[in-house]
Protein backbone atom coordinates (compact mmCIF):
# COMPACT_ATOMS: atom_id res chain seq x y z
CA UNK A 1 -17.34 16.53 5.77
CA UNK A 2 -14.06 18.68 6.04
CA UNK A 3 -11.39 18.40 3.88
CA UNK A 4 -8.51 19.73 6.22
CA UNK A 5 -5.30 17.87 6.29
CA UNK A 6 -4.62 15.07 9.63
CA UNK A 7 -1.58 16.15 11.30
CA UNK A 8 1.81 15.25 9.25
CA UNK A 9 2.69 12.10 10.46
CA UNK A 10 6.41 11.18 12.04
CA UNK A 11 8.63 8.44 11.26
CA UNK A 12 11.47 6.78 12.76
CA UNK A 13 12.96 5.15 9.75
CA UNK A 14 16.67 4.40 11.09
CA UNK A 15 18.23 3.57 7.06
CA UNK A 16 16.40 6.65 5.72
CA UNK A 17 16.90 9.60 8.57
CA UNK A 18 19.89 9.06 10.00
CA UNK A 19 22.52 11.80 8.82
CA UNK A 20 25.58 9.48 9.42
CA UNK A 21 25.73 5.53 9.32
CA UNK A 22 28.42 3.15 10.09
CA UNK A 23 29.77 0.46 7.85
CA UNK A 24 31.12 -2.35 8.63
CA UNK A 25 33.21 -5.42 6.36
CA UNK A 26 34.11 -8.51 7.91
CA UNK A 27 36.14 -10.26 5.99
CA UNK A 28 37.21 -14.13 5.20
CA UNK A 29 41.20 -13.55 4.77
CA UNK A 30 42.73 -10.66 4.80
CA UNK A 31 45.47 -9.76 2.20
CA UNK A 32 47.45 -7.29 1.40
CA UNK A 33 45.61 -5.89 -2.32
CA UNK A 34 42.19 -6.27 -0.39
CA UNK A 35 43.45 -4.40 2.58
CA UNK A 36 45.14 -1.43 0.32
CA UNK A 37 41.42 -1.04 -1.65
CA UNK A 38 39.53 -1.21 1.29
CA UNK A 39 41.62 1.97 2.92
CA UNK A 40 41.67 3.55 -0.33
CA UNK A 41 37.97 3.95 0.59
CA UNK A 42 38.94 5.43 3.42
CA UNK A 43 38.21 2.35 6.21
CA UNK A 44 39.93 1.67 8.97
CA UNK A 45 40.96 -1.68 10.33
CA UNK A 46 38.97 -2.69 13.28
CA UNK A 47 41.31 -3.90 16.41
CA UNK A 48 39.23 -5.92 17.47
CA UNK A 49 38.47 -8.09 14.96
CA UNK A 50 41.18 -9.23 12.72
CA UNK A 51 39.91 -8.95 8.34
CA UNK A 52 37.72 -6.27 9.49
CA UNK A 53 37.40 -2.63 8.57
CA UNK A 54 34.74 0.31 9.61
CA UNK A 55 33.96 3.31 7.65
CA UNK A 56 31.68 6.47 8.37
CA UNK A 57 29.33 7.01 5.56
CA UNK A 58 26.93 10.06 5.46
CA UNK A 59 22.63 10.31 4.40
CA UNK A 60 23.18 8.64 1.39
CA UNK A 61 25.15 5.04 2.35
CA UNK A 62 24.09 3.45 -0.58
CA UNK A 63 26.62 4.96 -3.23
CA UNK A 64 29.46 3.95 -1.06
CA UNK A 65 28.59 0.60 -0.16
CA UNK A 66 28.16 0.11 -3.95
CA UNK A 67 31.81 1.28 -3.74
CA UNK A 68 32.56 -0.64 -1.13
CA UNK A 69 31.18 -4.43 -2.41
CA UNK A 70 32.36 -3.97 -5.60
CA UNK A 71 36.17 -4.51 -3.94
CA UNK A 72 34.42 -7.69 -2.04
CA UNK A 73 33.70 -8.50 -5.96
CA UNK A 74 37.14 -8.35 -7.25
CA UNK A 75 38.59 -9.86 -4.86
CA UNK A 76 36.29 -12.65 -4.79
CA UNK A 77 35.20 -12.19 -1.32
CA UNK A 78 31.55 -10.69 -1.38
CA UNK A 79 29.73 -14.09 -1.20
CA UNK A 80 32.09 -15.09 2.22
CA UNK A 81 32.23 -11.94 4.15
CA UNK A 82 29.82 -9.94 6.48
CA UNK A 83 28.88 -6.71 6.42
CA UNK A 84 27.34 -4.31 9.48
CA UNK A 85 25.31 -1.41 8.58
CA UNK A 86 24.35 1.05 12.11
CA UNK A 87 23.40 4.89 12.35
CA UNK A 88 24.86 7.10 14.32
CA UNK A 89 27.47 9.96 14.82
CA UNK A 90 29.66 7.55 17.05
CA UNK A 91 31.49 4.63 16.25
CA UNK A 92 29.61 1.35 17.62
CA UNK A 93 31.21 -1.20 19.97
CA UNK A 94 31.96 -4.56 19.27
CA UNK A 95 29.03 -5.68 20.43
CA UNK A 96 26.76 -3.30 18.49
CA UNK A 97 28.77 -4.41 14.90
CA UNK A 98 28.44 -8.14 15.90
CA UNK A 99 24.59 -7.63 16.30
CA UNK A 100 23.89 -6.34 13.11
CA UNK A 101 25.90 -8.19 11.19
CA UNK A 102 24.47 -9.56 7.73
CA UNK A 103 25.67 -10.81 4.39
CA UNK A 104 26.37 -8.33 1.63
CA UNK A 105 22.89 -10.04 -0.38
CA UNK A 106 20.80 -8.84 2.72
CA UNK A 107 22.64 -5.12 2.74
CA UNK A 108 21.83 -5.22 -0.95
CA UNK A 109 18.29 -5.65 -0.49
CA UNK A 110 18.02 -3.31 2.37
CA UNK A 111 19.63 -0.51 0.18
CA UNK A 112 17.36 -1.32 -2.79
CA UNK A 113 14.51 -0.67 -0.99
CA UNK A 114 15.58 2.60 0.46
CA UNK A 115 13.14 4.36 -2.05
CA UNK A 116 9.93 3.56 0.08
CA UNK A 117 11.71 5.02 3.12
CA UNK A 118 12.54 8.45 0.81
CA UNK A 119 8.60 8.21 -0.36
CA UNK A 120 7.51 7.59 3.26
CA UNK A 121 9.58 10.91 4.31
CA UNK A 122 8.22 12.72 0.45
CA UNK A 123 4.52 12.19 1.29
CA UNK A 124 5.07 10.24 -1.89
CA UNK A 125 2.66 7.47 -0.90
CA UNK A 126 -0.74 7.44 -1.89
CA UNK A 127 -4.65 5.86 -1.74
CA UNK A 128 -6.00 4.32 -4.84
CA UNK A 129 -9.23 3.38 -4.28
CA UNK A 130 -11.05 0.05 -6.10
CA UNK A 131 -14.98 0.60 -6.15
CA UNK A 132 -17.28 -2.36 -4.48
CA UNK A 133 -20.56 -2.54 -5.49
CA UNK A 134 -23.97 -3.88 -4.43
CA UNK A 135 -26.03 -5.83 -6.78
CA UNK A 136 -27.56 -2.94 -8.50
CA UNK A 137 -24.93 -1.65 -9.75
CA UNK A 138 -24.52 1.10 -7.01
CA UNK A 139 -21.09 2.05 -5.12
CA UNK A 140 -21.01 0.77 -1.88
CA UNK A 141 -17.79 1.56 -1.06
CA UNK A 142 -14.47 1.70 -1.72
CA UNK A 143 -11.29 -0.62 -0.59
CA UNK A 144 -8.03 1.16 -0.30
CA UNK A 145 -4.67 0.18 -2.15
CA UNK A 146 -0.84 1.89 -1.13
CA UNK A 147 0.73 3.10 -4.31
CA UNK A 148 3.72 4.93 -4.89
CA UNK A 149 3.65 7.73 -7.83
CA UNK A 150 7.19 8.15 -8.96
CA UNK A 151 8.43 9.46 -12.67
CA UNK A 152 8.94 6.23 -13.58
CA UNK A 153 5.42 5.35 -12.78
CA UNK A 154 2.93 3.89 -10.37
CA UNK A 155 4.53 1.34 -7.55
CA UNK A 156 1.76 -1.48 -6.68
CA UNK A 157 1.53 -2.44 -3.08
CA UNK A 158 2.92 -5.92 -3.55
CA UNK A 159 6.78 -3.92 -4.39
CA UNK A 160 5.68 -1.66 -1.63
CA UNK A 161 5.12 -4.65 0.84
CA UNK A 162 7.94 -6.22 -0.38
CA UNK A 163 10.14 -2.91 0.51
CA UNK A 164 8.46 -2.85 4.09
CA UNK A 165 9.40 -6.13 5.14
CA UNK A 166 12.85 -5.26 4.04
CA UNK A 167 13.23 -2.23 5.64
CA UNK A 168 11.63 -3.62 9.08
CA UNK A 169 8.59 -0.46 8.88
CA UNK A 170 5.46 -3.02 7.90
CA UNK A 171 3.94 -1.27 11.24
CA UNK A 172 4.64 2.22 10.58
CA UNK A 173 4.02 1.85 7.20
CA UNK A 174 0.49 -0.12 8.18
CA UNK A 175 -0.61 2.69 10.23
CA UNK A 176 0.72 5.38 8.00
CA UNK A 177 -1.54 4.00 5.33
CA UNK A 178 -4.59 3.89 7.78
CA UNK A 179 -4.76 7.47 8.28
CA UNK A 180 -3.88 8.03 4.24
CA UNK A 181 -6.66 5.84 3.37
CA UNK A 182 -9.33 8.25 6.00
CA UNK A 183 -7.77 11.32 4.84
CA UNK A 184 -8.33 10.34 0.88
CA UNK A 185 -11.92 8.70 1.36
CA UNK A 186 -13.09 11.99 3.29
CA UNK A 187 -10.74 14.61 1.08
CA UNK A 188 -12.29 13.53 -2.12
CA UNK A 189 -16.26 13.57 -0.87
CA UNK A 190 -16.39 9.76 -1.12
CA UNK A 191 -19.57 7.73 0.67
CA UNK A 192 -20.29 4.19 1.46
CA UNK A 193 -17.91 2.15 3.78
CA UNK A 194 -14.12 2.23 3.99
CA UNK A 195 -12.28 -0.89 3.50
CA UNK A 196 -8.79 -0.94 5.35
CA UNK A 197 -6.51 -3.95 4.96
CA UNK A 198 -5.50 -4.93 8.53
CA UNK A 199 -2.57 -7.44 9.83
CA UNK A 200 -2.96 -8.21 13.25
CA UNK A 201 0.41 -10.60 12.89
CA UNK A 202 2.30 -8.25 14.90
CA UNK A 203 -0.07 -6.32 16.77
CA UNK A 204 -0.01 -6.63 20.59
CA UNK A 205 -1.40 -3.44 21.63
CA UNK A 206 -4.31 -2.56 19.33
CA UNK A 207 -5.14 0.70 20.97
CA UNK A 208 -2.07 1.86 20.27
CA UNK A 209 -1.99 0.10 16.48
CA UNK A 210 -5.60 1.94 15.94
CA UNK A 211 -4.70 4.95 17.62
CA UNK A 212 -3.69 7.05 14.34
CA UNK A 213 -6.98 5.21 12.41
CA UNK A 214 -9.33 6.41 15.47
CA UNK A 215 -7.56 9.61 16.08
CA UNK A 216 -8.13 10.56 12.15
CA UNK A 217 -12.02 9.22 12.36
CA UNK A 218 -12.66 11.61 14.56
CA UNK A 219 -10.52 14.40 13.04
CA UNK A 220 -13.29 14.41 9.83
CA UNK A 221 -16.02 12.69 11.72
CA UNK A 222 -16.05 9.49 10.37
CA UNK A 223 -18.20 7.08 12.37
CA UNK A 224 -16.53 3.89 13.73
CA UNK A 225 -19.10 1.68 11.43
CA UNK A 226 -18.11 2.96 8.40
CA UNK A 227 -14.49 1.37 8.50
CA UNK A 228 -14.09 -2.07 7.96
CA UNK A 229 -11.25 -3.27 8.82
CA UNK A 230 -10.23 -6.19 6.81
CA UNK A 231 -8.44 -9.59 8.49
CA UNK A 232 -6.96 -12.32 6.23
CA UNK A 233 -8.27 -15.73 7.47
CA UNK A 234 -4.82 -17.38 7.69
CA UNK A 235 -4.16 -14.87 10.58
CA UNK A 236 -6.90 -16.42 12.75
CA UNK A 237 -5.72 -19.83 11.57
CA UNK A 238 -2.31 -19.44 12.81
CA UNK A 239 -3.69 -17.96 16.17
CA UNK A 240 -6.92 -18.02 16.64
CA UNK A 241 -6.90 -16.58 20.25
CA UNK A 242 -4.86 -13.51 19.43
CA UNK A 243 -7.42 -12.49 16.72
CA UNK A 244 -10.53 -12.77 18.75
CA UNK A 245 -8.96 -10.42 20.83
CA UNK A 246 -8.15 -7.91 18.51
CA UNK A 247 -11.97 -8.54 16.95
CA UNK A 248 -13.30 -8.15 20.62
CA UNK A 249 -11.89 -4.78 20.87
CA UNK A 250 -12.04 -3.71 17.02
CA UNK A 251 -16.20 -4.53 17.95
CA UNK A 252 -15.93 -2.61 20.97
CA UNK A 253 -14.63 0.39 19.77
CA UNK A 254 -17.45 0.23 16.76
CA UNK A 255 -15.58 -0.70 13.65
CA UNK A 256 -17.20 -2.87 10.95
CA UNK A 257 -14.94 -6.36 10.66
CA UNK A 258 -14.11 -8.30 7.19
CA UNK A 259 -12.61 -11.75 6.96
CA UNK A 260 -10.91 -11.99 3.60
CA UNK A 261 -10.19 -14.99 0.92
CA UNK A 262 -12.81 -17.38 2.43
CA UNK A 263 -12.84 -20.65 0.40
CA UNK A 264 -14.41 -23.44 1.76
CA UNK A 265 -17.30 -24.08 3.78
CA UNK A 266 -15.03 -26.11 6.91
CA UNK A 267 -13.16 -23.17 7.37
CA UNK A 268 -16.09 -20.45 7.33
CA UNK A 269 -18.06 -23.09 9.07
CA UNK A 270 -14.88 -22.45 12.10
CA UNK A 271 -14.23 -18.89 11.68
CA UNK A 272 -17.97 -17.92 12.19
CA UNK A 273 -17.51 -20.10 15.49
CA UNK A 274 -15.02 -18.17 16.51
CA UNK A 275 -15.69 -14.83 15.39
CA UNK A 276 -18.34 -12.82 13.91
CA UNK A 277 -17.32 -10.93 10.91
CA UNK A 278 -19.69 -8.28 9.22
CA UNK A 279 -18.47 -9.07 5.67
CA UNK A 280 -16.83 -12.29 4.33
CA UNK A 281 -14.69 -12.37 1.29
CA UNK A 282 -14.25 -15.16 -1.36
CA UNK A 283 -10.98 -16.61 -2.49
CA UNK A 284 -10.28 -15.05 -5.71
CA UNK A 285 -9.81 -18.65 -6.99
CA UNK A 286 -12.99 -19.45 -5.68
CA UNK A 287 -14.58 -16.05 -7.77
CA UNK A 288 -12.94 -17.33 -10.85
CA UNK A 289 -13.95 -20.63 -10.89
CA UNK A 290 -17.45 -19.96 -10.06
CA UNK A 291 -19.30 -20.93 -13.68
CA UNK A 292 -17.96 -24.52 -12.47
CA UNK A 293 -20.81 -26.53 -10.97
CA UNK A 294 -18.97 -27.68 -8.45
CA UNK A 295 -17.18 -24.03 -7.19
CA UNK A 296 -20.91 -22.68 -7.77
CA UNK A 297 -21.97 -24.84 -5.32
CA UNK A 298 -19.50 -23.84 -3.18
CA UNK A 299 -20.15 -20.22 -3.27
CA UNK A 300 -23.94 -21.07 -2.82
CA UNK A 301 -23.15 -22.64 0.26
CA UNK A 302 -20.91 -20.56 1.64
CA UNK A 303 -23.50 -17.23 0.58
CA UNK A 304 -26.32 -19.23 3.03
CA UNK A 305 -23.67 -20.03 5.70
CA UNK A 306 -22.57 -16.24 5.61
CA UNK A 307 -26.29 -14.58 5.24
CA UNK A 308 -27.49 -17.79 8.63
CA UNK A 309 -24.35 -15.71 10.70
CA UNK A 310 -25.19 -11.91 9.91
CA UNK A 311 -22.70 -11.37 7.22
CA UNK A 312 -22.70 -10.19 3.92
CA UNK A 313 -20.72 -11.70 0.97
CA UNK A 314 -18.17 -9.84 -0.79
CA UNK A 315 -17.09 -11.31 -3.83
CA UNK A 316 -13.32 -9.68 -5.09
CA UNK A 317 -11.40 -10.31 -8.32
CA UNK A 318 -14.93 -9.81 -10.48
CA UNK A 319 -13.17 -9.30 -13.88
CA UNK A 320 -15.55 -11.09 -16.77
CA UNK A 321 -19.73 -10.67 -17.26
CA UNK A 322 -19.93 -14.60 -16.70
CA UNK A 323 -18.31 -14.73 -13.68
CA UNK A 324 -20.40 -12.03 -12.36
CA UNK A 325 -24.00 -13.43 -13.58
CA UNK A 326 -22.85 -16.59 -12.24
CA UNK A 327 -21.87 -14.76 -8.36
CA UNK A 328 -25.36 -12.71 -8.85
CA UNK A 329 -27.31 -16.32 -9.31
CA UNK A 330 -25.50 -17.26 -6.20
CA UNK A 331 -26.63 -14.93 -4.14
CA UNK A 332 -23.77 -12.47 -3.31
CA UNK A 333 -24.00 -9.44 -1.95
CA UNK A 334 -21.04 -7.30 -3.27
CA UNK A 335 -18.87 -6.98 -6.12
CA UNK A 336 -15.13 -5.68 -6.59
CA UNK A 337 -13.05 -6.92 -10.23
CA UNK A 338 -11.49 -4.84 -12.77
CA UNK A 339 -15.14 -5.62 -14.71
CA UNK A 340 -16.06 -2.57 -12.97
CA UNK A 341 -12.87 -0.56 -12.42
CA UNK A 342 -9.51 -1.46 -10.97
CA UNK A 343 -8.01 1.01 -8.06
CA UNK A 344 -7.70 4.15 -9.34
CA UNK A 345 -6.49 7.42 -7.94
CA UNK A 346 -8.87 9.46 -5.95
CA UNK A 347 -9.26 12.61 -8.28
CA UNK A 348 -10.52 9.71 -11.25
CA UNK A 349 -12.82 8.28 -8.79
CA UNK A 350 -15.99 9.98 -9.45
CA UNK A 351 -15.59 9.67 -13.55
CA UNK A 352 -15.28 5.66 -12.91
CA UNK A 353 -17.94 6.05 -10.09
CA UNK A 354 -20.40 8.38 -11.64
């Protein structure tokens, strides 16, 4: 295996790269104290639109809309007016400020999460990876996690999730990771299989969502079956025929398929009718109720359902001795809890591993 570096990868993060942006305040009323602060901070009155004012902010907006909604504040007019945030070095139309107009809340958000655009650009993101084992105690694989390292500490990937949705770059952000996640697993001499989390919500091409994942495969010669690409169940729920397809071709092109937070036997029972994953997942619930009779049961069932299809049980969220004797008696196949180690960065990977 080579350790060489993928190509660095480009982004197109338009509240991160642009070097000058465009504000925007719409407001309710327009009086004469409000009007006086707002030009004090240098905007202009828009004649277009009566109560509203523009502004042209450079790289780093976020300081002076602070500026900027803390007049809305005093003048008791943040929670009524509108605000339009838009990159560029020319002033927008009219119709470009009425399109992406928002409340002040929603331009708060957005500029709160401005930090995972500046990590995206930093290279500041990065793989843990969580060990899965078989049932003899040996590392089967690994699952990868996003994380962002910062001097105030680790980021988890729910904050970095969060961040995504609010900065509109869950897709380049999901395929960002998919390379990461190659590029760690190979860079650090790892073995077993490679488990990728995978939302095919908004994929419609997915040779062009897997082109980065397949292009970096090959890069360190990492064969198709060693990647599984992990599906939550509630994705084929919602639409069942847009899945298959993206399983179809996922299959075609070689890759190893995971259906994730499996809980009950009617709904594996449909989803191996539909598709045919190479791993299934239990609920986390489901793991942690398991010394109950009746949620043993369950996983019993669900283990023979699984093993009758092809597919081998993974059980996540293993994090007490019980709960694992009681999976072990129920036949699964694989384990993953913080019994055995919780993600981790790469470089402590083979002390947890070894």
């Amino acid at each position: 295996m080579t350790s060489e570096k993928t190509p660095a990868t480009a982004f197109n993060l338009p509240y991160n790269q642009s070097s000058h942006y465009w504000l925007a305040v719409f407001t309710p009323a327009e009086g004469d104290n409000l009007r006086t602060a707002l030009q004090a901070k240098g905007m202009k009155p828009l004649s277009w639109r009566a109560s509203a004012y523009t502004v042209r902010l450079d790289h780093s907006w976020d300081g002076a809309w602070k500026s900027v909604k803390e007049i809305l504040a005093v003048h008791d007019t943040e929670a009524r007016a509108e605000v339009a945030l838009i990159p560029g070095e020319i002033e927008p139309g009219q119709q470009e400020f009425d399109f992406a107009r928002r409340s002040a809340t929603a331009l708060d958000t957005l500029a709160e999460s401005l930090w995972l655009g500046e990590a995206m650009i930093e290279d500041r993101i990065v793989c843990y990876m969580q060990p899965v084992l078989d049932k003899r105690g040996k590392v089967f694989g690994y699952e990868s996690f996003a994380r962002v390292e910062s001097e105030k500490g680790v980021i988890g990937g729910g904050k970095i999730l969060e961040a995504g949705r609010n900065l509109n770059v869950e897709y380049i952000l999901d395929r960002h990771m998919h390379v990461k996640a190659i590029t760690s697993f190979i860079s650090s001499d790892l073995e077993g299989f490679l488990f990728i989390n995978f939302v095919p919500g908004f994929i419609h091409r997915p040779e062009k969502y897997l082109e980065g994942l397949t292009e970096a495969a090959k890069f360190h010669g990492m064969p198709a079956k060693q990647l599984v690409l992990d599906f939550t169940h509630s994705e084929l729920s919602r639409d069942p025929a847009h899945v298959k397809s993206i399983f179809d071709y996922c299959r075609s092109k070689g890759y190893s398929l995971s259906l994730d937070d499996i809980s009950s036997l009617t709904v594996a029972k449909k989803i191996l009718e539909t598709v045919h994953p190479d791993f299934i997942k239990l609920d986390i619930d489901l793991v942690h109720d398991s010394q109950e009779a009746s949620q043993h049961r369950i996983v019993g069932e669900l283990v023979t359902l699984a093993h009758n299809a092809g597919a081998t049980v993974l059980a996540e969220g293993v994090e007490t001795k019980t709960v694992y004797d009681e999976l072990l008696r129920a036949g699964v196949d694989l384990f993953q809890g913080y019994l055995f180690s919780p993600p981790v960065a790469v470089s402590a990977l083979k002390k947890v591993a070894g």
